[in-house]
C-alpha atoms as a PDB file:
ATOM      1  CA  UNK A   1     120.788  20.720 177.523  1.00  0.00           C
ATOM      2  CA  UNK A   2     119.164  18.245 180.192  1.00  0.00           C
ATOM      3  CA  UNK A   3     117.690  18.614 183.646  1.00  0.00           C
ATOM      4  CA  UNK A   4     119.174  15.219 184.753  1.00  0.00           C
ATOM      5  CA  UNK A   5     118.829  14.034 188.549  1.00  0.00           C
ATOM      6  CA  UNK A   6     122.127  11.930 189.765  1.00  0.00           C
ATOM      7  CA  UNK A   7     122.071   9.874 192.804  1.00  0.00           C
ATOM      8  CA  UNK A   8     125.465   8.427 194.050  1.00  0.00           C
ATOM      9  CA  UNK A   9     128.792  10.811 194.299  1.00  0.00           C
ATOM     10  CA  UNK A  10     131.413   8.328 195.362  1.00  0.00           C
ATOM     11  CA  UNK A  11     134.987   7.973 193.707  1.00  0.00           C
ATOM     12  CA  UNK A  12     132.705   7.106 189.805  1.00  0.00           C
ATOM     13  CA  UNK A  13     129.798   8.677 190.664  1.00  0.00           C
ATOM     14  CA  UNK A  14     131.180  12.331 191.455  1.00  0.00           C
ATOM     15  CA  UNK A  15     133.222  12.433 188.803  1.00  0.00           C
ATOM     16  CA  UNK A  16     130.399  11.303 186.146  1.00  0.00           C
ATOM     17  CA  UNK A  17     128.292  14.384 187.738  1.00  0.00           C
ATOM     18  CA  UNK A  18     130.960  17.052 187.225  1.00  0.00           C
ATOM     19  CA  UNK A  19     131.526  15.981 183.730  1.00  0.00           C
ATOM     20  CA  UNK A  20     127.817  16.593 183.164  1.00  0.00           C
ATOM     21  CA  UNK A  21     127.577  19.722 184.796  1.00  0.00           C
ATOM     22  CA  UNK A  22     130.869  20.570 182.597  1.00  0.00           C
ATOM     23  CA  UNK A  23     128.693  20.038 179.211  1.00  0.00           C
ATOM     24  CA  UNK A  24     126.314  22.510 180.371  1.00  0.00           C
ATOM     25  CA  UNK A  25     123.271  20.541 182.160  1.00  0.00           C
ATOM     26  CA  UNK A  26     121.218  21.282 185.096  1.00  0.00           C
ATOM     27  CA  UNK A  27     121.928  18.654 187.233  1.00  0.00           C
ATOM     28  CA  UNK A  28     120.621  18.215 190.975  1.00  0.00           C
ATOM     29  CA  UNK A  29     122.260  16.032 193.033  1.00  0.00           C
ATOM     30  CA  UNK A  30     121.349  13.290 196.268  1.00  0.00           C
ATOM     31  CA  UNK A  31     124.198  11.498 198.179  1.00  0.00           C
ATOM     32  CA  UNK A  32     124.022  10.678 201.761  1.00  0.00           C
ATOM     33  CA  UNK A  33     127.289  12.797 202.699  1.00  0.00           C
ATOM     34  CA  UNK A  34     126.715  16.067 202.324  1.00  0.00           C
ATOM     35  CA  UNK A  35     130.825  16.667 201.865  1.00  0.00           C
ATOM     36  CA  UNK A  36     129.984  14.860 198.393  1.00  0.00           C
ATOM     37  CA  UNK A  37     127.413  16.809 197.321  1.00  0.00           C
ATOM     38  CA  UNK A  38     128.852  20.342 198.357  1.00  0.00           C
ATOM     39  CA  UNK A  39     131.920  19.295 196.290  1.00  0.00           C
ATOM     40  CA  UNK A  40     129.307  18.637 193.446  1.00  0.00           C
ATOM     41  CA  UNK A  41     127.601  22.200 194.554  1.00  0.00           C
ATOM     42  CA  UNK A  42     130.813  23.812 194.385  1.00  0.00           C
ATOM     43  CA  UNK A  43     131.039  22.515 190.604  1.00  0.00           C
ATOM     44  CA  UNK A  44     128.007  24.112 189.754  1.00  0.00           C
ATOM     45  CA  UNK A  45     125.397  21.198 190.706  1.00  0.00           C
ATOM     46  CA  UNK A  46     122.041  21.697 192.669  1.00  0.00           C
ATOM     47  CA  UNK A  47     121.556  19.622 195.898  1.00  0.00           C
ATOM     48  CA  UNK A  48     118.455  17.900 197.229  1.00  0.00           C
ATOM     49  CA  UNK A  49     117.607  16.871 200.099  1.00  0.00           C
ATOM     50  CA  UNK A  50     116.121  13.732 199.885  1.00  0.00           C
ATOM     51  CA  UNK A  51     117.008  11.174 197.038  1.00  0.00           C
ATOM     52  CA  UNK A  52     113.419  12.252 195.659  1.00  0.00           C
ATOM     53  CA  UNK A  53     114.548  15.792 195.491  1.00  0.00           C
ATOM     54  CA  UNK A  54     116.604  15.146 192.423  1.00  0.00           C
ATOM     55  CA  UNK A  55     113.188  14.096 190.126  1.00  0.00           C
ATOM     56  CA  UNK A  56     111.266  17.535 190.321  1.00  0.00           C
ATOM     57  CA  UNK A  57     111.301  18.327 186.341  1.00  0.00           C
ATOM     58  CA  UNK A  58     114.344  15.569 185.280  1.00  0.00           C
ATOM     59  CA  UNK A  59     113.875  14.058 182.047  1.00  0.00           C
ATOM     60  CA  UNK A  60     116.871  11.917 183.106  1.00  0.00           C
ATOM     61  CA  UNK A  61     117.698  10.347 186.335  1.00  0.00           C
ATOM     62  CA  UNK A  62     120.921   8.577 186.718  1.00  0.00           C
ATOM     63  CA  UNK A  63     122.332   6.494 189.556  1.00  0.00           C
ATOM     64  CA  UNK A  64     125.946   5.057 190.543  1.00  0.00           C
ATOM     65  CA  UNK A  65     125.660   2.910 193.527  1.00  0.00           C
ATOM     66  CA  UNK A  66     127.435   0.097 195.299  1.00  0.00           C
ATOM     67  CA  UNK A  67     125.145  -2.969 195.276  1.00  0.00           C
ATOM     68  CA  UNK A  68     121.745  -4.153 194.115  1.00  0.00           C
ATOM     69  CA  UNK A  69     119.915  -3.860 197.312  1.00  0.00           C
ATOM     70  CA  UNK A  70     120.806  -0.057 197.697  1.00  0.00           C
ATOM     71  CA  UNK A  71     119.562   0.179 193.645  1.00  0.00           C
ATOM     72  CA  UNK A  72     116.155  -1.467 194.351  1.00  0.00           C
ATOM     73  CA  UNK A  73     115.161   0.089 197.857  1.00  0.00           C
ATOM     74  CA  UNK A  74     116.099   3.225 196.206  1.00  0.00           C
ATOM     75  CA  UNK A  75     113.897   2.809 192.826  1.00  0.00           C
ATOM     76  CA  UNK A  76     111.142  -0.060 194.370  1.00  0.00           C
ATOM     77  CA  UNK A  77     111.630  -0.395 197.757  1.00  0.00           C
ATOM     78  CA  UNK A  78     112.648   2.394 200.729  1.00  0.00           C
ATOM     79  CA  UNK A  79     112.661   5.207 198.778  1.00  0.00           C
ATOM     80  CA  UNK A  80     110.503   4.159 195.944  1.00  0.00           C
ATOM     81  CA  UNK A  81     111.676   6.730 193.018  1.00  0.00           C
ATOM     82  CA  UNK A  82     109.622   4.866 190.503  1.00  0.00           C
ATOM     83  CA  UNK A  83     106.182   5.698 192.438  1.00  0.00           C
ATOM     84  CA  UNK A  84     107.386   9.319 192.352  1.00  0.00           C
ATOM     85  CA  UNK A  85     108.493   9.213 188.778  1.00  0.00           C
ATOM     86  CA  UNK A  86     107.494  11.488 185.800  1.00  0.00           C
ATOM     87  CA  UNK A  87     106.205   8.649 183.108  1.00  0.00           C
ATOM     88  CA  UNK A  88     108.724  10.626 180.508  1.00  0.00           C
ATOM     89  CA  UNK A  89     112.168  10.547 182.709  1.00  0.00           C
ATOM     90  CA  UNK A  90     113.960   8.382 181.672  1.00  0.00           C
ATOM     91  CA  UNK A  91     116.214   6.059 184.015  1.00  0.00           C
ATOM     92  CA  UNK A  92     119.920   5.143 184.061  1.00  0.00           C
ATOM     93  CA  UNK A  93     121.807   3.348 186.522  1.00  0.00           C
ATOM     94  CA  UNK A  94     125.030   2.529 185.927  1.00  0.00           C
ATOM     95  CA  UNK A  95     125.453   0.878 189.097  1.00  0.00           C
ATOM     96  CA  UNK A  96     127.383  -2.684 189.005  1.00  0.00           C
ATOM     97  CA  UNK A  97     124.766  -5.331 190.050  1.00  0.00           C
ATOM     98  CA  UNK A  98     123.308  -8.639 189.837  1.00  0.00           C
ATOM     99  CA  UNK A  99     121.550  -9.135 186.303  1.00  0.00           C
ATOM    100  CA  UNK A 100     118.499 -10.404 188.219  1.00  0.00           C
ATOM    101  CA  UNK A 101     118.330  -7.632 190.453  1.00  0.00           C
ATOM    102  CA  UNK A 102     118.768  -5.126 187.160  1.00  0.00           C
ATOM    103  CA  UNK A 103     115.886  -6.985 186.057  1.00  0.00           C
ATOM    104  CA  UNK A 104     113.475  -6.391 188.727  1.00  0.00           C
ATOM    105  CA  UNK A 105     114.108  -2.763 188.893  1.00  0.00           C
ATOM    106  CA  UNK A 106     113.542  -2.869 184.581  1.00  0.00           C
ATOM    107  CA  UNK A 107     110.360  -4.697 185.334  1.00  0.00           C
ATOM    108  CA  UNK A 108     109.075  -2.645 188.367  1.00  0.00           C
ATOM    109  CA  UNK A 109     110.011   0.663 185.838  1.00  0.00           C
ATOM    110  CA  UNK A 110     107.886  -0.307 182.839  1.00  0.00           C
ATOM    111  CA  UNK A 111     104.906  -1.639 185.020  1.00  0.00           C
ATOM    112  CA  UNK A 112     104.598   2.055 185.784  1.00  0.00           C
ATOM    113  CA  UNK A 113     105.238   2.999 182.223  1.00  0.00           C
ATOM    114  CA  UNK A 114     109.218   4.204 182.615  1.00  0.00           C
ATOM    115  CA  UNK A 115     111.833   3.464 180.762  1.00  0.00           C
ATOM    116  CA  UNK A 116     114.766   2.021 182.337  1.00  0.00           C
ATOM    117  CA  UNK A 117     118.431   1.246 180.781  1.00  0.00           C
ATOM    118  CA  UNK A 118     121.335  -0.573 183.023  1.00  0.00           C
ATOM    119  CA  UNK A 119     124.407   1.154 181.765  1.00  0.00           C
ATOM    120  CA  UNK A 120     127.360  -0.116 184.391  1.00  0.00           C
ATOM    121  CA  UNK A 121     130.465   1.724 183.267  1.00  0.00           C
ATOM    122  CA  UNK A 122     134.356   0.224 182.441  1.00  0.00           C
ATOM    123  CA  UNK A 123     137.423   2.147 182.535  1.00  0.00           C
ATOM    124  CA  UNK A 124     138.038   3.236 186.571  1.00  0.00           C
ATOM    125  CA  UNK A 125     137.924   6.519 187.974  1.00  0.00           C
ATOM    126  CA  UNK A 126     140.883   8.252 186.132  1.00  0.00           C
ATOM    127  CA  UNK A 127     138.597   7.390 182.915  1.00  0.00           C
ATOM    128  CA  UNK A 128     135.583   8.994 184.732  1.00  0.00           C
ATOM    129  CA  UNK A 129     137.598  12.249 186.074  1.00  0.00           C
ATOM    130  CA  UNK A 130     138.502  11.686 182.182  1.00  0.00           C
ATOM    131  CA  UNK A 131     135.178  11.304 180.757  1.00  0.00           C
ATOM    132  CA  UNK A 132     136.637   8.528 179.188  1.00  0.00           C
ATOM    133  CA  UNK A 133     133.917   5.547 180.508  1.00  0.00           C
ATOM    134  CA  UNK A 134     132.714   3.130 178.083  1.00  0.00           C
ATOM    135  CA  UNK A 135     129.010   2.454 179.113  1.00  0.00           C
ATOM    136  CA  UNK A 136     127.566  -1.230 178.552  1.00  0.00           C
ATOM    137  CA  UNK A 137     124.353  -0.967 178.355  1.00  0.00           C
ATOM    138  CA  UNK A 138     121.090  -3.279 178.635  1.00  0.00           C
ATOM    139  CA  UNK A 139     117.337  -2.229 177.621  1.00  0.00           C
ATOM    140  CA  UNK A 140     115.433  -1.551 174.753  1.00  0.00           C
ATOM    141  CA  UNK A 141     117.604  -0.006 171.963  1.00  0.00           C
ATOM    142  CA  UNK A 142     115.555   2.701 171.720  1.00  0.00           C
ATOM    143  CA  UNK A 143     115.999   3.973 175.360  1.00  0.00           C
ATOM    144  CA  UNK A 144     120.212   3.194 174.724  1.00  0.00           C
ATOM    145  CA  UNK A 145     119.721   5.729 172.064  1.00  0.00           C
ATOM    146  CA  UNK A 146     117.993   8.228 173.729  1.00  0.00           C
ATOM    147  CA  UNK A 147     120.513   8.203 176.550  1.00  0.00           C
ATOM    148  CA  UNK A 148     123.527   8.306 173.686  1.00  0.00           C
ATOM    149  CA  UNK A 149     123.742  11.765 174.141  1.00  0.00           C
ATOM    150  CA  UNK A 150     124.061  12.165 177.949  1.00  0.00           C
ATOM    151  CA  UNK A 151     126.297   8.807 178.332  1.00  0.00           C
ATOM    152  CA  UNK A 152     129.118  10.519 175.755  1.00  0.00           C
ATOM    153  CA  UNK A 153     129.274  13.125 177.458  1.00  0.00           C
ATOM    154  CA  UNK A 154     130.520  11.356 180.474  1.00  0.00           C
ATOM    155  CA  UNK A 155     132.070   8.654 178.411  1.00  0.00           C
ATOM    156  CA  UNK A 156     133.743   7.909 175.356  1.00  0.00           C
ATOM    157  CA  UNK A 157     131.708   5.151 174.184  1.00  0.00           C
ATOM    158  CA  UNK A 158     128.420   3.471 174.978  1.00  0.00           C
ATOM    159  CA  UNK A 159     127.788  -0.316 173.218  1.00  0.00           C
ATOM    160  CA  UNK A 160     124.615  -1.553 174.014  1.00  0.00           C
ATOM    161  CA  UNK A 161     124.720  -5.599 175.195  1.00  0.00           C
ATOM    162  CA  UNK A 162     121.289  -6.956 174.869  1.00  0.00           C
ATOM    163  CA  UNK A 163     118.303  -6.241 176.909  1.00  0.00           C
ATOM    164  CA  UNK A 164     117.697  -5.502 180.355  1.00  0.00           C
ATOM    165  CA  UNK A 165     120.177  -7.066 182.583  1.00  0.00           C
ATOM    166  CA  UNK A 166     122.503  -7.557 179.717  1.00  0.00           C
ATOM    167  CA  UNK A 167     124.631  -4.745 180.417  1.00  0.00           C
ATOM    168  CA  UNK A 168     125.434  -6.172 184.075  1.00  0.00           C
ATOM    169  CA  UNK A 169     126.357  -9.990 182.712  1.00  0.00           C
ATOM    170  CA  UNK A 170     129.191  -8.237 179.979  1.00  0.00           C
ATOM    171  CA  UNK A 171     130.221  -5.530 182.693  1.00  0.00           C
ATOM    172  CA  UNK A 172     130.904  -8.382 185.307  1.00  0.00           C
ATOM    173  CA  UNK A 173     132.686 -10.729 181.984  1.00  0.00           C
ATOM    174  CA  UNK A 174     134.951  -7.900 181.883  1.00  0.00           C
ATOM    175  CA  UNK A 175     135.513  -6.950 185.541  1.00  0.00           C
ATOM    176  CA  UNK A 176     136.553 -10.970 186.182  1.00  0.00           C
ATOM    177  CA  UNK A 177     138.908 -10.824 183.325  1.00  0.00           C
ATOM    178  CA  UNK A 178     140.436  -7.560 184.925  1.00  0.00           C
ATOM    179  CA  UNK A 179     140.693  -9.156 187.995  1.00  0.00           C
ATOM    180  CA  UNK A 180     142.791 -12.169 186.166  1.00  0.00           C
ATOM    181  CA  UNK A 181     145.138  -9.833 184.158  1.00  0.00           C
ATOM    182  CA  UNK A 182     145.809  -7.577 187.105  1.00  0.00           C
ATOM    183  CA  UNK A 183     147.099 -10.674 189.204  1.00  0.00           C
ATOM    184  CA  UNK A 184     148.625 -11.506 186.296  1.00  0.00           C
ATOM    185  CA  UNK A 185     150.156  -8.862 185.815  1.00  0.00           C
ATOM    186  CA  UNK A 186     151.230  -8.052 189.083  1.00  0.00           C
ATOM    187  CA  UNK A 187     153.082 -11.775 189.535  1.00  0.00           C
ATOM    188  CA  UNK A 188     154.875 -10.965 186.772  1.00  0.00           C
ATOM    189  CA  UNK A 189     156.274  -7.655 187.418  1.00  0.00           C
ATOM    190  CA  UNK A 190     157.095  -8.619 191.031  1.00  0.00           C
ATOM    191  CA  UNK A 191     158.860 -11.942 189.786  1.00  0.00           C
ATOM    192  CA  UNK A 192     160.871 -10.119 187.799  1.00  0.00           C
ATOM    193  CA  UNK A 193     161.662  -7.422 191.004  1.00  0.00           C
ATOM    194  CA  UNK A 194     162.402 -10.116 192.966  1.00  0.00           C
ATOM    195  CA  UNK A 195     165.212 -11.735 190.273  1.00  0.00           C
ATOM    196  CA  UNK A 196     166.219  -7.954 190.011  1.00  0.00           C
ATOM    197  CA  UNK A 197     164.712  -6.266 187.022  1.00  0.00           C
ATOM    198  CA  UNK A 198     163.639  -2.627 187.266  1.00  0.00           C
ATOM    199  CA  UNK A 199     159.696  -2.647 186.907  1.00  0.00           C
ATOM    200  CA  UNK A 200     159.612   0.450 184.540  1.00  0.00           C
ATOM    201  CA  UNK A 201     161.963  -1.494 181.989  1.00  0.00           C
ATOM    202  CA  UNK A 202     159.996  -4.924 183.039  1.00  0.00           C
ATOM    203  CA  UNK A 203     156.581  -2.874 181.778  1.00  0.00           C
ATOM    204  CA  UNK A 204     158.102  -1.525 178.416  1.00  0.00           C
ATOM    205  CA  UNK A 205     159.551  -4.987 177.510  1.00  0.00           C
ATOM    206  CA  UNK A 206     156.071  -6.233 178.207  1.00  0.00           C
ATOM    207  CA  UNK A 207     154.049  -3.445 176.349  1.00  0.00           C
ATOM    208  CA  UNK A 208     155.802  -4.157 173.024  1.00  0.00           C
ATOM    209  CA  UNK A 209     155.495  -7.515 173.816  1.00  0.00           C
ATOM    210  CA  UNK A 210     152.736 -10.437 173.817  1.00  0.00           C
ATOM    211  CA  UNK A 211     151.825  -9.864 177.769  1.00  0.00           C
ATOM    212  CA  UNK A 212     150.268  -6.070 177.091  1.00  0.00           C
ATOM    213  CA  UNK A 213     147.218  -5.515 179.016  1.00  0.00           C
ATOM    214  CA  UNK A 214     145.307  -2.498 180.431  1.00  0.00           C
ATOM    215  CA  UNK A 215     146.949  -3.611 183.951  1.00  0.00           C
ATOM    216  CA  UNK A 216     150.001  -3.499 182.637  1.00  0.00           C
ATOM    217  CA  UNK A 217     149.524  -0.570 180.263  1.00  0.00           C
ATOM    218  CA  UNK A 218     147.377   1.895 181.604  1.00  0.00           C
ATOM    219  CA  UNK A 219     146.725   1.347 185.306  1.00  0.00           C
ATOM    220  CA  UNK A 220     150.360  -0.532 186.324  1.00  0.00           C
ATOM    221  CA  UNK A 221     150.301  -1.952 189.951  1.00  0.00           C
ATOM    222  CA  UNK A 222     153.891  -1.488 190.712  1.00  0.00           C
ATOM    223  CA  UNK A 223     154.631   2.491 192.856  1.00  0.00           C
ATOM    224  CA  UNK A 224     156.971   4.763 190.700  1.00  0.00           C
ATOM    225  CA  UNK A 225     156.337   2.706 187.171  1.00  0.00           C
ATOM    226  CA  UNK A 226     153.190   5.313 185.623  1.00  0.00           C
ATOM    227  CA  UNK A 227     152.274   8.864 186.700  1.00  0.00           C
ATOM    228  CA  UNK A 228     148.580   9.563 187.836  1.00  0.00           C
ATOM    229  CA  UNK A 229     147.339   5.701 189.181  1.00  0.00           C
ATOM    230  CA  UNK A 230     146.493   4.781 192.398  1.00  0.00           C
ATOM    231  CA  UNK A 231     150.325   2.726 192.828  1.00  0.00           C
ATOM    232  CA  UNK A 232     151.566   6.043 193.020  1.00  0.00           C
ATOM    233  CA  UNK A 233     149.262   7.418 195.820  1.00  0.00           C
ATOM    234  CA  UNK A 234     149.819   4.475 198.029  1.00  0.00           C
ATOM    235  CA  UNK A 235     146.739   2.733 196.009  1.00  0.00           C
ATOM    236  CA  UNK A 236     144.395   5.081 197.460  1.00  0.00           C
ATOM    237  CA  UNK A 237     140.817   5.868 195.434  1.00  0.00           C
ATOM    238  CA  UNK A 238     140.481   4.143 192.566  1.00  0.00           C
ATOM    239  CA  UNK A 239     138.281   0.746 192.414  1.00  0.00           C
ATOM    240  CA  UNK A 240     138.305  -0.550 195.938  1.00  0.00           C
ATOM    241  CA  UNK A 241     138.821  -4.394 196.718  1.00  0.00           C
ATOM    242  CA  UNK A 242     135.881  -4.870 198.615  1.00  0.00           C
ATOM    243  CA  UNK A 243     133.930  -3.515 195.143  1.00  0.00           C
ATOM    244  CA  UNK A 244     136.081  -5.819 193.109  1.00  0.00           C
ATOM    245  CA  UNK A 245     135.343  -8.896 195.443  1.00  0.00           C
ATOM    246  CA  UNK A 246     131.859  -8.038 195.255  1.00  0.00           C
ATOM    247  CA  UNK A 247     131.811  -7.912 191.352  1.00  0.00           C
ATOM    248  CA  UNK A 248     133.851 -11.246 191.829  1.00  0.00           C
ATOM    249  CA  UNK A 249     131.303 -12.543 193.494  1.00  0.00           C
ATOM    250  CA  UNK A 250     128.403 -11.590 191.143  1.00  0.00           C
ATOM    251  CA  UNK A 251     130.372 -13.216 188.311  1.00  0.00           C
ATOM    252  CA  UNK A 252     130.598 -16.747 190.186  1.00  0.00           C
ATOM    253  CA  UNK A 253     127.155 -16.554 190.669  1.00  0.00           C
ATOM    254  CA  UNK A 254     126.034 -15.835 186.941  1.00  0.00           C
ATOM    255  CA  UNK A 255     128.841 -18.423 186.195  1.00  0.00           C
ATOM    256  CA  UNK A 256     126.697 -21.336 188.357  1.00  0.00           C
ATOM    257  CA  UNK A 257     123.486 -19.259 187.043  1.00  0.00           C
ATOM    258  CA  UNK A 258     124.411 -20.184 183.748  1.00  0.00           C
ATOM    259  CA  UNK A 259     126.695 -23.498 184.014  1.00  0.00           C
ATOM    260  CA  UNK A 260     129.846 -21.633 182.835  1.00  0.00           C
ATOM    261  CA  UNK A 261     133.595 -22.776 184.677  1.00  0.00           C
ATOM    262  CA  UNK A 262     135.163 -20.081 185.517  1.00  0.00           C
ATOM    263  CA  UNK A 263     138.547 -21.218 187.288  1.00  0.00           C
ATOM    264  CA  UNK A 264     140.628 -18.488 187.440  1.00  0.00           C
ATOM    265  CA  UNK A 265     137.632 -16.251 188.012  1.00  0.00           C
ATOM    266  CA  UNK A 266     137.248 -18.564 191.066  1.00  0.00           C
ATOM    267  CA  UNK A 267     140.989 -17.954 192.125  1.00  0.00           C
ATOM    268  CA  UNK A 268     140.997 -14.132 191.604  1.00  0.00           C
ATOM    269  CA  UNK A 269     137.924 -14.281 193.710  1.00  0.00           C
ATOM    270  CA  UNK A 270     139.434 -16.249 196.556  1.00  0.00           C
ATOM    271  CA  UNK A 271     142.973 -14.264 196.242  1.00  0.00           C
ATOM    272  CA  UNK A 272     141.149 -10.585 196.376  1.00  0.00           C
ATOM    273  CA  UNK A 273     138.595 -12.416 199.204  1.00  0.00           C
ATOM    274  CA  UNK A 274     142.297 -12.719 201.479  1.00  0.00           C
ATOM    275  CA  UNK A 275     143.899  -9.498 200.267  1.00  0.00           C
ATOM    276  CA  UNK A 276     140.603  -7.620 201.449  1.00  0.00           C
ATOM    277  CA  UNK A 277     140.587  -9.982 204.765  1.00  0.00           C
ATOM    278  CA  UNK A 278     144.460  -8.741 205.270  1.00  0.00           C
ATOM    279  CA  UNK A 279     143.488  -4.874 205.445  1.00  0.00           C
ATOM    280  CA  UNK A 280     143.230  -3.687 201.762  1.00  0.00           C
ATOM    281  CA  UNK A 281     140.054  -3.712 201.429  1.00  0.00           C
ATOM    282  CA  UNK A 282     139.243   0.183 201.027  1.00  0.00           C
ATOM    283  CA  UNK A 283     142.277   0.266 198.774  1.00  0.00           C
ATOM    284  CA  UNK A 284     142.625   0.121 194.827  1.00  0.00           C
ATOM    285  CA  UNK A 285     142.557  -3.059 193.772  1.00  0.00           C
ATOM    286  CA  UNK A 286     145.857  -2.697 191.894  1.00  0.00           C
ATOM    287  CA  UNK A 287     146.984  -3.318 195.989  1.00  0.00           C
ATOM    288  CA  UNK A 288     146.996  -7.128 195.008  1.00  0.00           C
ATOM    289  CA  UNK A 289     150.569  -6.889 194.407  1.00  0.00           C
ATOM    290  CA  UNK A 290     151.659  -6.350 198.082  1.00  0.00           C
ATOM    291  CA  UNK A 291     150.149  -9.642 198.479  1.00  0.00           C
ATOM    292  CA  UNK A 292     152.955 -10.886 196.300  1.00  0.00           C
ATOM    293  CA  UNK A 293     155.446  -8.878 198.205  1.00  0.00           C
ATOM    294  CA  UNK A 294     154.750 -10.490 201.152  1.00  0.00           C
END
């Protein structure tokens, strides 16, 4: 087993640690609330006390975190990890973040000598409670493989993209398709409410039909219709909007970056940029269909 270091306990992150600790690892943790990490304590983790606490001895150090400018003040800038790095740990973030930005931190990392993979993860947090993530992952194929071992055991697959900075242009792909199919999806279910349809039949015709979609499928937007997703807690936890705008965002940008249209990325963009404006913006993102209600 692995003395990994794991900075960021949020509604992914936490989850990610705890299934580590679960396989057997030594695993010291770093958020900055200490409810998070005593939850992680409480599993079995060890806490630091500084973000630089978690590298004494790690041979891997993995981060979750919300944006690029909290990944590279933590590994170049404020914090600096990488000038208090072991040349053999080896890094992971799996943080969702501009491809440029992953880049920098890659670059900073093997100017020192450290290897670096960006692994940003798909599936949401009932896939991460799960240890059911699929990892996409950018770098040199030889550090993906090394890190195999510790990302399946958090996940249930890990496909490696290209190199560094890779792994954030297919995670963000993905995310602005999910954004799509989850409007989708929620206009049609609430279409059909509205002409009087019961949403639970509405999603079985649907499944066995040519609309089925992980929206629709696994992580329904409509309250009463599946058991254990954020519709039935009054969309509370899951992937927040404000996270989802901000992926949004990072896939318009590659999208000019690299002179692909991208119109109903655009529109999901603009819809979740009002639906976060309107006071969901610390709920799931599934919430898009009380926009539709209204």
């Amino acid at each position: 087993m692995a003395k990994i270091g794991f900075i960021g306990l949020g509604n992914m992150g936490g989850p990610m640690a705890s299934n580590l600790i679960k396989a057997g690892h030594d695993v010291t943790v770093f958020d900055l609330s200490e409810e998070l990490m005593d939850a992680a304590v409480a599993d079995g983790a060890s806490k630091a006390d500084t973000a630089a606490g978690v590298l004494n001895g790690a041979e891997f150090v993995v981060s979750m975190l919300p944006n690029g400018n909290i990944v590279k003040d933590l590994y170049i800038h404020k914090d600096a990890l990488l000038d208090q790095m072991d040349s053999s740990t080896l890094v992971i973030d799996s943080s969702t973040i501009a491809s440029e930005d992953a880049v920098e931190v890659h670059q900073a990392a093997a100017a020192k000598g450290i290897a670096m993979i960006d692994a940003p993860v798909s599936g949401g947090v009932g896939a991460a409670k799960a240890g059911k993530l699929a990892f996409i992952c950018g770098g040199v194929a030889g550090d993906v493989e090394k890190a195999r071992p510790v990302l399946e055991q958090m996940g249930k697959a890990a496909f490696h993209a290209g190199e560094s900075g890779a792994g954030q242009i297919a995670k963000i792909c993905n995310n602005m398709l999910l954004a799509v199919h989850m409007i989708g999806t929620a206009e049609a279910l609430q279409m059909g409410v509205n002409a009087g349809l019961d949403p639970k039949v509405m999603t079985e015709i649907m499944t066995a039909s040519s609309g089925r979609n992980w929206s629709l499928d696994t992580y329904n937007p409509y309250p009463g219709v599946q058991d254990g997703v954020p519709a039935g807690n009054d969309y509370q936890g899951g992937f927040l909007v404000k996270l989802m705008s901000k992926d949004l965002g990072l896939a318009e940008a590659a999208a000019d970056k690299f002179s692909a249209r991208t119109p109903m990325g655009d529109l999901a963009r603009e819809l979740y940029r009002q639906h976060g404006e309107a006071g969901f913006e610390d709920r799931d993102f599934s919430s898009i269909l009380k926009m539709l209600q209204q």
